[in-house]
Protein backbone atom coordinates (compact mmCIF):
# COMPACT_ATOMS: atom_id res chain seq x y z
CA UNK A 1 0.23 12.97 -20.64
CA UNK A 2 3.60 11.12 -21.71
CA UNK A 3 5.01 11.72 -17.92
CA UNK A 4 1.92 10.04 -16.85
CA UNK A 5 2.62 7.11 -18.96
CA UNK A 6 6.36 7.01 -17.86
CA UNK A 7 5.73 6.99 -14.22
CA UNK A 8 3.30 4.21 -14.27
CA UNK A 9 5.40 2.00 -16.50
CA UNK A 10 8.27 3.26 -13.79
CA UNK A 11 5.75 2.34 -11.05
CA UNK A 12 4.62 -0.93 -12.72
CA UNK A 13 8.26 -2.37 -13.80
CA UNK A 14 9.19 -1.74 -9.86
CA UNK A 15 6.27 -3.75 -8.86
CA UNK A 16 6.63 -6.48 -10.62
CA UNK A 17 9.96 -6.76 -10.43
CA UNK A 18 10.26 -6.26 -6.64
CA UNK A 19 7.56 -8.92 -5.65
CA UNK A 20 7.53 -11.65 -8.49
CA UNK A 21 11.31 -11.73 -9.64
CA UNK A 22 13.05 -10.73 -7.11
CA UNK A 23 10.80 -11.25 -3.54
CA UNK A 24 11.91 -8.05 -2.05
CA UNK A 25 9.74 -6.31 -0.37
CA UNK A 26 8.28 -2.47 -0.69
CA UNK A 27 7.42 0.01 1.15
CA UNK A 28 4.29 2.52 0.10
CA UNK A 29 3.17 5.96 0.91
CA UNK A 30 -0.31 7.50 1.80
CA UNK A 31 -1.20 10.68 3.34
CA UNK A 32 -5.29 10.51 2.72
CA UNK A 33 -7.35 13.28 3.53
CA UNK A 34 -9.44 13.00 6.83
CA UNK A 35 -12.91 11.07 5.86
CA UNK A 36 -11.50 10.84 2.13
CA UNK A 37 -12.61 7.26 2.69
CA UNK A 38 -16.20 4.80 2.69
CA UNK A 39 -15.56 3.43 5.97
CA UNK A 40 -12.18 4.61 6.49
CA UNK A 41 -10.54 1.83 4.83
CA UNK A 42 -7.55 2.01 3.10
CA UNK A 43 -6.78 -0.27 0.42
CA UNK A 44 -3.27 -0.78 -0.87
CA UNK A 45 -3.21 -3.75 -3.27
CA UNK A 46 -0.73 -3.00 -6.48
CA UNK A 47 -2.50 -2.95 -10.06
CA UNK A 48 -2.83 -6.26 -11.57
CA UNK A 49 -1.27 -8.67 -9.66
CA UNK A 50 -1.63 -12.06 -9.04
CA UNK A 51 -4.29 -12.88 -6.78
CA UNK A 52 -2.74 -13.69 -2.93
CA UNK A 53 0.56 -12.91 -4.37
CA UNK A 54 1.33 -10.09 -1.73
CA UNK A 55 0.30 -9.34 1.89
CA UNK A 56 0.70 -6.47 3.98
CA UNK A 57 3.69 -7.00 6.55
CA UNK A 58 3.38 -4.33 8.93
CA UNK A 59 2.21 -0.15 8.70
CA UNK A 60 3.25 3.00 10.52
CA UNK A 61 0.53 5.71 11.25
CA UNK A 62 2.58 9.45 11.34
CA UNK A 63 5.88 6.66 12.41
CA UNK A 64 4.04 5.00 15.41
CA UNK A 65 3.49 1.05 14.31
CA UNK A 66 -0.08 0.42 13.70
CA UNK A 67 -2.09 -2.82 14.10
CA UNK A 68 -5.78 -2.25 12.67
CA UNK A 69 -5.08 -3.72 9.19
CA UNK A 70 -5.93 -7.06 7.42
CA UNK A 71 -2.72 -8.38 5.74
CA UNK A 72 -4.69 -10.62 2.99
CA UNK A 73 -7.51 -8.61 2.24
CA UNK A 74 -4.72 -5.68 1.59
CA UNK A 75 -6.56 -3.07 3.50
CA UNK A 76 -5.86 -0.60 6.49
CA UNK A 77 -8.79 1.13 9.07
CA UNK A 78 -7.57 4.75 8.77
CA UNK A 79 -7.73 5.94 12.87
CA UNK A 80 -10.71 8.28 13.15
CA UNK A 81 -9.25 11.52 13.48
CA UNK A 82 -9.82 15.21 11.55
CA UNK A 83 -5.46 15.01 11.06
CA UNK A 84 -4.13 14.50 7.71
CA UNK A 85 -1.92 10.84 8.90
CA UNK A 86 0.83 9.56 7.66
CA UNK A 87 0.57 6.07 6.49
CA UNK A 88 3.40 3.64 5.37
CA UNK A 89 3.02 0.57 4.15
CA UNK A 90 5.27 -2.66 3.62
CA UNK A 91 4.36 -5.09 1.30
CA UNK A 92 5.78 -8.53 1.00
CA UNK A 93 5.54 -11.40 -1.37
CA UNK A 94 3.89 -14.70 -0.46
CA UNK A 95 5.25 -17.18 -2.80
């Protein structure tokens, strides 16, 4: 259970730093099970951030770029397929 704890605060302290200090963008990592989601939709917004502080800047599905996502609402339509995909995300501040 401590490990747990250490990797979030890890997790969190990258986060914040990254988009409300610093402005850099980040990249994140999903490889969701086929129909793991309600409506296929993947949703990718960091813990406890400001509201409209972040937006999705562009994703890769298995490396190929991949347009079916809504930047503000922080979510991505998973391709309708029985494949495991992999999905990266970039994230990028907005103020």
């Amino acid at each position: 259970m401590s490990g747990y704890h250490s990797f979030e605060l890890c997790y969190l302290a990258a986060v914040y730093t990254n988009f409300l200090i610093t402005k850099h963008p980040m990249d994140f990592y999903f490889k969701p099970l086929p129909n793991s989601f309600p409506d296929g939709i993947l949703r990718v917004a960091p813990d406890i951030l400001p509201p409209d502080s972040v937006a999705i800047a562009s994703v890769e599905i298995d490396g190929q770029p991949y347009e079916n996502f809504d930047a503000q609402q922080l979510t991505v339509q998973l391709p309708d397929t029985q494949e495991r995909v992999k999905v990266k995300v970039r994230l990028i501040p907005t103020h």
